[in-house]
Protein backbone atom coordinates (compact mmCIF):
# COMPACT_ATOMS: atom_id res chain seq x y z
CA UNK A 1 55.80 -41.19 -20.15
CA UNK A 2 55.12 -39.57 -23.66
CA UNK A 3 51.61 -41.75 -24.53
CA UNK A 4 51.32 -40.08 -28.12
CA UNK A 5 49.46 -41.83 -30.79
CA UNK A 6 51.48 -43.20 -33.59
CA UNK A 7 48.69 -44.25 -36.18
CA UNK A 8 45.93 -46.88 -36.37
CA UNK A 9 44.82 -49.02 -39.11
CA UNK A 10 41.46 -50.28 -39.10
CA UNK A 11 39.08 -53.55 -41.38
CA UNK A 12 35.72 -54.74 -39.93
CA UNK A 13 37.63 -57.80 -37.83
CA UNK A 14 40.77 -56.15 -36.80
CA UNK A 15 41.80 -52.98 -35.49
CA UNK A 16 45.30 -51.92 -34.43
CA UNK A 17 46.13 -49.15 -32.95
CA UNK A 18 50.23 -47.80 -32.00
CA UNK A 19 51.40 -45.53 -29.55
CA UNK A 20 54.29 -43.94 -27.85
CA UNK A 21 55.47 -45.40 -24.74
CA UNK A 22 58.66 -44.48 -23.55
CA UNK A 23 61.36 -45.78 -25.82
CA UNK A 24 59.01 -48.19 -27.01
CA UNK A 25 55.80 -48.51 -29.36
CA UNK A 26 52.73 -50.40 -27.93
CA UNK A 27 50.61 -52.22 -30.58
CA UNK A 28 47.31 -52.79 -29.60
CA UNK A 29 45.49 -55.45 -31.97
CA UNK A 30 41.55 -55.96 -31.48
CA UNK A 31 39.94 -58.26 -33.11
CA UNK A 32 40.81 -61.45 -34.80
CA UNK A 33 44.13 -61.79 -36.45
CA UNK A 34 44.37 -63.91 -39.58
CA UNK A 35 44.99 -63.89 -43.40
CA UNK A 36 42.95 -61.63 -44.20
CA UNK A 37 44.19 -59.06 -41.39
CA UNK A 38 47.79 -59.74 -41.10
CA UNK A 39 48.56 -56.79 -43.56
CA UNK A 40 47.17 -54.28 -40.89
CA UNK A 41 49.35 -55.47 -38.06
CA UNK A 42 52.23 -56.17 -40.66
CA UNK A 43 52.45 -52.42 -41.24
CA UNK A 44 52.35 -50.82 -38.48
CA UNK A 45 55.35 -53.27 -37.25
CA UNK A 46 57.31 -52.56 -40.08
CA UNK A 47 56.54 -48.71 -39.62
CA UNK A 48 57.67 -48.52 -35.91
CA UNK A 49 60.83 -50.38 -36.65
CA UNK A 50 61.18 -47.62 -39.30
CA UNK A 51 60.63 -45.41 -37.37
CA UNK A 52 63.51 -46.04 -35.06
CA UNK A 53 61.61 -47.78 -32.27
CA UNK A 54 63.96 -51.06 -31.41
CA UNK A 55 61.31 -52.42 -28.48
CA UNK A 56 57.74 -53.13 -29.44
CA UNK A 57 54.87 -54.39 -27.21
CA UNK A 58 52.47 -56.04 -28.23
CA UNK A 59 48.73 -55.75 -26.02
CA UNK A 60 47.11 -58.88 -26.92
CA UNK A 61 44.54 -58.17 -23.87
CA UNK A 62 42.05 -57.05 -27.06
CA UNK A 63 43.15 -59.78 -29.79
CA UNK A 64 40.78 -63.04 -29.64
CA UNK A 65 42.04 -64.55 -32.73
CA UNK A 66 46.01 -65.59 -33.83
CA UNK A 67 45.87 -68.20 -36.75
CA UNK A 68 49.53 -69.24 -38.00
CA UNK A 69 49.40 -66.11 -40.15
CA UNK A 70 49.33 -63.69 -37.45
CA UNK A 71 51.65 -65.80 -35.42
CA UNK A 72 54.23 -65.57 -38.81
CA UNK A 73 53.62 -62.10 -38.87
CA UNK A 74 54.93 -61.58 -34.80
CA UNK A 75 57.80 -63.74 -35.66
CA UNK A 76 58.79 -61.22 -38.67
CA UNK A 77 58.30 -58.56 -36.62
CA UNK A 78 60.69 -60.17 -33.80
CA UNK A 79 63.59 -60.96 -36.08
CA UNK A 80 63.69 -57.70 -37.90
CA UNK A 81 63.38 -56.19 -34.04
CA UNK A 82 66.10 -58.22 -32.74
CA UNK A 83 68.71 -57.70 -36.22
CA UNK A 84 68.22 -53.96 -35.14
CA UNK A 85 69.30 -54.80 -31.41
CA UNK A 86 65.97 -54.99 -30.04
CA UNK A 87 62.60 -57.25 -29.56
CA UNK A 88 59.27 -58.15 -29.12
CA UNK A 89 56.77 -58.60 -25.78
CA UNK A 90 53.90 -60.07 -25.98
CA UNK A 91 51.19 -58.93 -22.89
CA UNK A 92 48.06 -59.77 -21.52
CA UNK A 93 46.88 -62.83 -24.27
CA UNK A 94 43.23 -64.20 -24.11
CA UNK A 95 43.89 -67.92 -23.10
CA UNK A 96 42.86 -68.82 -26.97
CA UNK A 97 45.85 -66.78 -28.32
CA UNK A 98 47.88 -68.48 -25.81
CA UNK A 99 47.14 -71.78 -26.79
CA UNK A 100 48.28 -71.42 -30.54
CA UNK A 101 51.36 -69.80 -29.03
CA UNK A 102 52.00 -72.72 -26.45
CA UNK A 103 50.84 -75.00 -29.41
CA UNK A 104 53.29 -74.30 -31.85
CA UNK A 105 56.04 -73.69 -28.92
CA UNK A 106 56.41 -69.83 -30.52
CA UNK A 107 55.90 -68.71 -26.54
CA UNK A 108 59.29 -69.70 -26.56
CA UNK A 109 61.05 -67.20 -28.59
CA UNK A 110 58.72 -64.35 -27.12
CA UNK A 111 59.19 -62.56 -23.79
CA UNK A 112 55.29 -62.91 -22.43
CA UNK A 113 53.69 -60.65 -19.60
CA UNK A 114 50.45 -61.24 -18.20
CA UNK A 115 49.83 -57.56 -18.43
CA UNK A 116 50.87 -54.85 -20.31
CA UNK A 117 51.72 -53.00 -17.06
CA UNK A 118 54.10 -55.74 -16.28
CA UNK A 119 55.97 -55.69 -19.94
CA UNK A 120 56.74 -51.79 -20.24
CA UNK A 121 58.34 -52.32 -16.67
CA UNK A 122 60.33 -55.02 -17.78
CA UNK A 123 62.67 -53.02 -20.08
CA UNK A 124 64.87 -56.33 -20.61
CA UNK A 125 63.66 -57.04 -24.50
């Protein structure tokens, strides 16, 4: 599997970083994810989508944050992913990410993996 790096963006509570996997980019989030981040994990979306990439995973294993901002900002992400004939996984989310996801019912519309392992081998979104 090609495991290039595609970019990071970085503020002092969030750091995301985007890779190469396959056919599909892997966003890695650290951090908390809220108003005042959601432009550094907006971008790097968009710019994978731009980029061509269709399937994007996103490793929540380091996120331990998601207001309704960052949530909005994964639901962009999935229906610009899907209009191109692709999608969005979610993987490995802290039990407090979870929560706003099972919350607002959002965990719904999103293919979730318990690991990120588990996602890339499911090739299905």
């Amino acid at each position: 599997m090609d495991r290039g790096t595609v970019g990071s963006a970085q503020s002092g509570r969030l750091l995301v970083e985007v890779r190469e996997e396959g056919s599909s980019a892997v966003v890695t989030p650290a951090g908390e994810l809220d108003h005042h981040t959601a432009d550094l994990l907006r971008e790097p979306l968009d710019d994978c989508l731009a980029k061509g990439f269709k399937r994007l995973v996103i490793d929540c294993a380091r996120l331990e944050f998601c207001d309704s901002t960052g949530l909005n900002v994964l639901l962009g992400a999935r229906l610009k992913a899907e209009a191109a004939g692709g999608g969005v996984t979610l993987a490995g989310m802290q039990p407090v990410v979870a929560r706003v996801f099972e919350i607002t019912g959002a965990d719904a519309v999103f293919t979730v993996h318990d690991t990120l392992e588990a996602a890339l081998a499911d090739g299905s979104s």
